[in-house]
Protein backbone atom coordinates (compact mmCIF):
# COMPACT_ATOMS: atom_id res chain seq x y z
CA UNK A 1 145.14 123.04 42.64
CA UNK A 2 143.33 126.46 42.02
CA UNK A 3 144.20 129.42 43.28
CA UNK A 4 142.54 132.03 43.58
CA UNK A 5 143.25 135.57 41.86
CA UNK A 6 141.48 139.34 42.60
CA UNK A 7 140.98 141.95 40.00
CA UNK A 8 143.67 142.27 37.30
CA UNK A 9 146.10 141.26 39.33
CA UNK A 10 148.28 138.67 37.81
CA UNK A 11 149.69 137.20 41.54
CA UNK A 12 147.85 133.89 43.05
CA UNK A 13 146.43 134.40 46.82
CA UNK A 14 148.71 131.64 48.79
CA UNK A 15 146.05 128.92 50.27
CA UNK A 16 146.73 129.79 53.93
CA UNK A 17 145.62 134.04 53.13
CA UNK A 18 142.44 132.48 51.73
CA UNK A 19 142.16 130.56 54.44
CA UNK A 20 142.38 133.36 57.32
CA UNK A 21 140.13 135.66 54.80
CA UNK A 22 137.53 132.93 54.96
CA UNK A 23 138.01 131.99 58.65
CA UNK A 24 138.38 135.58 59.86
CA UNK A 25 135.55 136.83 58.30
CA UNK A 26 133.22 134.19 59.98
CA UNK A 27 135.00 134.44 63.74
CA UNK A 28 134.19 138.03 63.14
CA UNK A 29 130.56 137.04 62.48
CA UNK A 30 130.33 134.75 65.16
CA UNK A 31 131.43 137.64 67.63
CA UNK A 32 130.04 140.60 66.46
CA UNK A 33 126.54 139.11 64.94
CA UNK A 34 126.19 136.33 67.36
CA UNK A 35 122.67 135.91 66.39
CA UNK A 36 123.05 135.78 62.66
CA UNK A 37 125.28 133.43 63.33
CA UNK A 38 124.10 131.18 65.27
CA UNK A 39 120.65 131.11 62.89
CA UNK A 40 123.17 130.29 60.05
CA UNK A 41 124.44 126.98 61.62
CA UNK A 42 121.29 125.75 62.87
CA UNK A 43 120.94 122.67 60.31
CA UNK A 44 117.38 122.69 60.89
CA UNK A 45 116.66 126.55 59.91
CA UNK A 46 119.59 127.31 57.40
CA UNK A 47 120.25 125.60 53.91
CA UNK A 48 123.70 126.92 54.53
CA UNK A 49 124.41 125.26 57.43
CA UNK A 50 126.22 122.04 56.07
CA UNK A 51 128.18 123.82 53.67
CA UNK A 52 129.41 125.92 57.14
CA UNK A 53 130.32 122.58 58.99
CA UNK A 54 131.79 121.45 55.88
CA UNK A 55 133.72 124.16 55.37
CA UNK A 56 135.02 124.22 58.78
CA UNK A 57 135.74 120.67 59.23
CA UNK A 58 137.82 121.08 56.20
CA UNK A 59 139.68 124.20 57.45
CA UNK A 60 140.31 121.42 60.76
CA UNK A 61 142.24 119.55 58.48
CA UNK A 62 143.90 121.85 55.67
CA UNK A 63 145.08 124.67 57.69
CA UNK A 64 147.71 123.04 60.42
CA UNK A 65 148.96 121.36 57.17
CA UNK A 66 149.64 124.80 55.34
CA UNK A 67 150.90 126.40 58.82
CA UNK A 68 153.28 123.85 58.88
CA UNK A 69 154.44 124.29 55.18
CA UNK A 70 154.90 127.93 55.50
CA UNK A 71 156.95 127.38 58.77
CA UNK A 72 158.96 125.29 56.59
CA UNK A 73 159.13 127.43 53.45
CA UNK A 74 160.68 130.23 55.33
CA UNK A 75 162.82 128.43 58.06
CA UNK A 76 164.86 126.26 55.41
């Protein structure tokens, strides 16, 4: 797996941060630019509206998983 890095900085972002990054970042486009928004997931105006559903039915499945991991990590 590849994990992603920022800058010069030598540390790996853990899968779950880029997760939230990427999944905050569009909740707060869904609230604050509700119209943007909902022009970017309407599959028959936007060419980046599959990659959005994608994206979040992949988040559907990958994120309880990590949540669940990182519970772990810490509690054993």
């Amino acid at each position: 797996m590849i994990h992603a890095r920022f800058g010069g900085d030598d540390r790996v972002l853990h899968p779950l941060m880029a997760w939230w990054a990427v999944l905050y970042t569009l909740s707060m486009l869904a609230r604050y630019q509700p119209g943007q928004w909902t022009a970017q997931i309407d599959v028959n105006r936007s060419k980046d509206a599959v990659a959005i559903e994608y994206l979040l039915d992949s988040a559907l499945a990958a994120v309880p998983v990590l949540i669940l991991a990182a519970i772990d990590e810490v509690t054993a």
